[in-house]
N, C-alpha and C. Protein backbone atom coordinates (compact mmCIF):
# COMPACT_ATOMS: atom_id res chain seq x y z
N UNK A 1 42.37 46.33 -14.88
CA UNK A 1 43.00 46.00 -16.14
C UNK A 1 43.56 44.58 -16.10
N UNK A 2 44.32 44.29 -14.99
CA UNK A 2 44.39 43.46 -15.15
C UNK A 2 43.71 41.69 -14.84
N UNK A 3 42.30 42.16 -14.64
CA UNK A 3 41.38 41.43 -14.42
C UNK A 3 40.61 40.88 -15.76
N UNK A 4 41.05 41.91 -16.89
CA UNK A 4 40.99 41.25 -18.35
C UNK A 4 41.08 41.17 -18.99
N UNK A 5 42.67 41.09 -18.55
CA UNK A 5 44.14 40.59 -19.44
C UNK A 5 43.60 39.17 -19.19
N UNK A 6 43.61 38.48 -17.55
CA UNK A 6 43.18 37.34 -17.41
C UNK A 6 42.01 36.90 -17.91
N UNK A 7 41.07 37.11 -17.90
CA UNK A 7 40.10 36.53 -18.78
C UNK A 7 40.35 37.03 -20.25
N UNK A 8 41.17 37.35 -20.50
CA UNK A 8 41.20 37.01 -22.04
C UNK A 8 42.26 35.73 -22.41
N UNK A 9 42.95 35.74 -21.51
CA UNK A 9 44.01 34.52 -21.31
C UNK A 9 43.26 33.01 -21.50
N UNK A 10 42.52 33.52 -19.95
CA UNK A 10 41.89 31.92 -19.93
C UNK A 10 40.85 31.65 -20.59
N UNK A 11 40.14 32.71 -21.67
CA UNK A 11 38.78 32.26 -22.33
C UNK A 11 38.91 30.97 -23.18
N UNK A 12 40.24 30.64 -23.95
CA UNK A 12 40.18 29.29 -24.54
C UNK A 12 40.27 28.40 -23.24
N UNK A 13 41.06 28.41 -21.92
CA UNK A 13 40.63 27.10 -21.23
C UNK A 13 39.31 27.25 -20.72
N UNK A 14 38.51 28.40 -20.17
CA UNK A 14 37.18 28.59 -19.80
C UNK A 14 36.53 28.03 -20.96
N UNK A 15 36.52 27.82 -21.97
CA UNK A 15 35.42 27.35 -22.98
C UNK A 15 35.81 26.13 -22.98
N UNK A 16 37.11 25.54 -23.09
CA UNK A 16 37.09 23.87 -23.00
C UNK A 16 36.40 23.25 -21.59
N UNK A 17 36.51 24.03 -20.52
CA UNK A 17 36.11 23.71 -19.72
C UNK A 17 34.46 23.67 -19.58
N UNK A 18 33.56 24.41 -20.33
CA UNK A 18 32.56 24.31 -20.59
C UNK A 18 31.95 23.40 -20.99
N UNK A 19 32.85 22.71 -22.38
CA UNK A 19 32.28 21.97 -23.69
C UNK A 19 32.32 20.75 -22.59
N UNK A 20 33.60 20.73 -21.79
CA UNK A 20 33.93 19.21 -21.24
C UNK A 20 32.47 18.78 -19.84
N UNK A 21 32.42 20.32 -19.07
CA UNK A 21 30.99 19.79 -18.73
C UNK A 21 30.08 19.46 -19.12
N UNK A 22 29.59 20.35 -19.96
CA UNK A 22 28.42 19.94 -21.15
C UNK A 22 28.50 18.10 -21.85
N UNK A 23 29.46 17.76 -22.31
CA UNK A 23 29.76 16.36 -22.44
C UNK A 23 29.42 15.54 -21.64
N UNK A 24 29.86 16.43 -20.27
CA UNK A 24 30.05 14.97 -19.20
C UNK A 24 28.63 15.40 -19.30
N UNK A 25 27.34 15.88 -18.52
CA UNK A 25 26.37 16.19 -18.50
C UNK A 25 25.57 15.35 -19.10
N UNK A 26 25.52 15.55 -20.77
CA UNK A 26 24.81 15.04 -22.14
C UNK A 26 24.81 13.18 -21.78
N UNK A 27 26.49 12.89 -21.87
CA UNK A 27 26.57 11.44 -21.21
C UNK A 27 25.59 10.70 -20.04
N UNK A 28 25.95 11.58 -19.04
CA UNK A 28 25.69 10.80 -17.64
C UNK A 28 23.92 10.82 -18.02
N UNK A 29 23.23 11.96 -18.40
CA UNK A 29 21.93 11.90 -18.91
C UNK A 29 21.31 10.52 -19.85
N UNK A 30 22.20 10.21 -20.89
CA UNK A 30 22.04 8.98 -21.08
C UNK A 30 22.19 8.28 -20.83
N UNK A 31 23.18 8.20 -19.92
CA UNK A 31 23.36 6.87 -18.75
C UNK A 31 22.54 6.40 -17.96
N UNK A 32 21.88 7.83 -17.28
CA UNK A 32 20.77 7.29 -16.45
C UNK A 32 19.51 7.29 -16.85
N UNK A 33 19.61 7.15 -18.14
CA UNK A 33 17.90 7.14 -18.42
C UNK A 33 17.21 5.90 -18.47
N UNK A 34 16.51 5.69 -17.43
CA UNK A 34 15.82 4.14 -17.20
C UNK A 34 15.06 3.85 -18.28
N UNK A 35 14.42 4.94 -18.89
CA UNK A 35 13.22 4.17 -20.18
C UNK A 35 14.07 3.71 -21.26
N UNK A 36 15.68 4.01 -21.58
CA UNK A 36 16.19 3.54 -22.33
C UNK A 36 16.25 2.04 -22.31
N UNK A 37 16.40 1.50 -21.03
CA UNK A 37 16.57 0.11 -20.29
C UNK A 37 15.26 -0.63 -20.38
N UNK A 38 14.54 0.32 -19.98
CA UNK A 38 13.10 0.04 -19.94
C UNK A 38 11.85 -0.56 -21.45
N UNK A 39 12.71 0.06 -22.48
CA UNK A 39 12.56 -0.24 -23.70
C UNK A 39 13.32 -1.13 -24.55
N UNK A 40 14.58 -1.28 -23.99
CA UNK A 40 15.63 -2.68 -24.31
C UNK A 40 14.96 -3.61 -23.65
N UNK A 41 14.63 -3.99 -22.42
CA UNK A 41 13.80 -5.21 -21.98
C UNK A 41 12.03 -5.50 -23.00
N UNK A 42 11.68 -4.92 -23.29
CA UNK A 42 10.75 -4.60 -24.27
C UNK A 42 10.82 -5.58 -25.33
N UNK A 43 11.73 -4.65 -26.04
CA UNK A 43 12.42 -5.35 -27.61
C UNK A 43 12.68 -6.92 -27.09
N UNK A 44 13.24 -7.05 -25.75
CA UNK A 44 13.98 -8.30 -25.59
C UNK A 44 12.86 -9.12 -25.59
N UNK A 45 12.02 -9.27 -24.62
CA UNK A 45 10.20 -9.60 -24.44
C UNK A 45 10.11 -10.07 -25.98
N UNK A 46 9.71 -8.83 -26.80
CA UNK A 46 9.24 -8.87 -28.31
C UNK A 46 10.16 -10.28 -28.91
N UNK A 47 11.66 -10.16 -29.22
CA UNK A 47 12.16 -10.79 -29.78
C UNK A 47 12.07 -12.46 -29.05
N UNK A 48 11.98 -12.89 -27.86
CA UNK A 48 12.10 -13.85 -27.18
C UNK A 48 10.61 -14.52 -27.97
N UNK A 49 9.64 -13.74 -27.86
CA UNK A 49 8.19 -13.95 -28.26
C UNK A 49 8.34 -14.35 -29.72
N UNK A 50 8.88 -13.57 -30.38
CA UNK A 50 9.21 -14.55 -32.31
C UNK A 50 10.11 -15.25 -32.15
N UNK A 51 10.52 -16.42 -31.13
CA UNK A 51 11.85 -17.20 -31.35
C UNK A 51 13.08 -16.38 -32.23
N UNK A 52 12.98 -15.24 -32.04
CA UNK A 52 14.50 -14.78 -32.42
C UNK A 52 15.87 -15.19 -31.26
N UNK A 53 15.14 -15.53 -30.12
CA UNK A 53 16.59 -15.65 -29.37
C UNK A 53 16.14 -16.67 -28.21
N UNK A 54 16.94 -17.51 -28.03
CA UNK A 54 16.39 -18.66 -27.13
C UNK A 54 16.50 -18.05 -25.89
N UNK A 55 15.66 -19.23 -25.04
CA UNK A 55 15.52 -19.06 -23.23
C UNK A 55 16.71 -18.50 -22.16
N UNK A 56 17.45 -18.90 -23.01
CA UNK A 56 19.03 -18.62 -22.53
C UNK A 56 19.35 -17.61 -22.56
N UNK A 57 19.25 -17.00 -24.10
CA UNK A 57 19.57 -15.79 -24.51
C UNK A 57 19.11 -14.60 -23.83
N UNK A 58 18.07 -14.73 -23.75
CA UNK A 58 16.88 -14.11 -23.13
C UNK A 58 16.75 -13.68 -21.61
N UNK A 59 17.75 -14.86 -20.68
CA UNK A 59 17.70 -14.65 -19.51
C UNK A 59 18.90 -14.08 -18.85
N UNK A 60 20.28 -14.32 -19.88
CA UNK A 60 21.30 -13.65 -19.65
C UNK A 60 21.31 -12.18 -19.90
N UNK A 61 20.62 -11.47 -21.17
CA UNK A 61 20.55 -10.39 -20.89
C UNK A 61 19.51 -9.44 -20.44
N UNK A 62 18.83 -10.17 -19.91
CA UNK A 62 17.62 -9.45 -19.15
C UNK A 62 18.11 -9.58 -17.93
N UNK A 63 18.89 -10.51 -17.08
CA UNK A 63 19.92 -10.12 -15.85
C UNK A 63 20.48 -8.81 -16.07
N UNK A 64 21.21 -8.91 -17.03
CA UNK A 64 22.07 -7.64 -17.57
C UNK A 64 21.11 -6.34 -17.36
N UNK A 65 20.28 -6.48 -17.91
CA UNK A 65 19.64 -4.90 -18.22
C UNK A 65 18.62 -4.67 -16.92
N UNK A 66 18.27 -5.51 -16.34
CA UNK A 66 18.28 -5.39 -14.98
C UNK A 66 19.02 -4.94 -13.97
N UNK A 67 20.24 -5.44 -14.01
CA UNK A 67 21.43 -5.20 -13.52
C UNK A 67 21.30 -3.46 -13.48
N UNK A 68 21.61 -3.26 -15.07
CA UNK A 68 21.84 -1.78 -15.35
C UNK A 68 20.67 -1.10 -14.78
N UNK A 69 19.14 -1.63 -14.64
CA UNK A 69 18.45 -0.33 -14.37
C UNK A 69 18.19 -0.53 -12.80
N UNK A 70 19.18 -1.21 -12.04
CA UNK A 70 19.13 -1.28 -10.85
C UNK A 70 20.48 -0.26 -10.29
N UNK A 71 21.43 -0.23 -11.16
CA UNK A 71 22.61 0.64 -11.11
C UNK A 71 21.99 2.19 -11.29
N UNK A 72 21.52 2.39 -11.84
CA UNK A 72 21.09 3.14 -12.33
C UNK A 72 19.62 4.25 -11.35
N UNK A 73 19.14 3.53 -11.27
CA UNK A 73 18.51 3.87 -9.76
C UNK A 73 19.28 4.32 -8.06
N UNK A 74 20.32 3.33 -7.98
CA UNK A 74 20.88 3.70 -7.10
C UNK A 74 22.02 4.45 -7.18
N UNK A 75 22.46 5.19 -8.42
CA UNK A 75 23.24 6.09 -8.29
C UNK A 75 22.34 7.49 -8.17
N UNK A 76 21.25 7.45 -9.08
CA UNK A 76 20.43 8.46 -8.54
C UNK A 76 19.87 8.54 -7.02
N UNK A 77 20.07 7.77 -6.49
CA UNK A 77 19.35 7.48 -5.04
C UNK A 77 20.71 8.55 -4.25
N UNK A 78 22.01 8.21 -4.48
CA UNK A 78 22.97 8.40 -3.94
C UNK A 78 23.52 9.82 -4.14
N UNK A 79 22.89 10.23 -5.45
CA UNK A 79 23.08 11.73 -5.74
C UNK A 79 22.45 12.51 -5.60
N UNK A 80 20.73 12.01 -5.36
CA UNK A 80 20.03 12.52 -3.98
C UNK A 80 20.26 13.34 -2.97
N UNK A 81 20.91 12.03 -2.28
CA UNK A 81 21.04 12.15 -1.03
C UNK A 81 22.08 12.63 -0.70
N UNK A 82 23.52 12.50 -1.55
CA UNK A 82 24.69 13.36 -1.03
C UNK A 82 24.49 15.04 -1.33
């Protein structure tokens, strides 16, 4: 009995606690999705190619999104392996 008294107690924190994994989950999934990155360097290519954005422009954030899909690799590497 009194095994669910307690789960009737904690079913509102058991369900926040759900939604809040599910969130974190949904997030980190888009975080690590390389073709997202993979398709921003793309567009960037495309736009550099119609003079929408100069040499400059172009090389600062393609560091960047490099950057990210190098982060991005090695946290998966690391969650691998731990």
């Amino acid at each position: 009995m009194g095994f669910l008294l307690d789960d009737i107690l904690l079913l509102p924190v058991n369900g926040l606690v759900w939604v809040a994994d599910k969130l974190k989950d949904s997030a980190e999934a888009e975080f690590l999705d390389e073709s997202r990155v993979q398709e921003s360097l793309l567009a960037l290519q495309m736009r550099l190619e119609m003079d929408e954005i100069s040499e400059r422009e172009y090389m600062e954030q393609e560091t960047e999104l490099l950057k990210r899909l190098e982060d991005i690799r090695k946290y998966k590497e690391q969650k691998n392996s731990g």
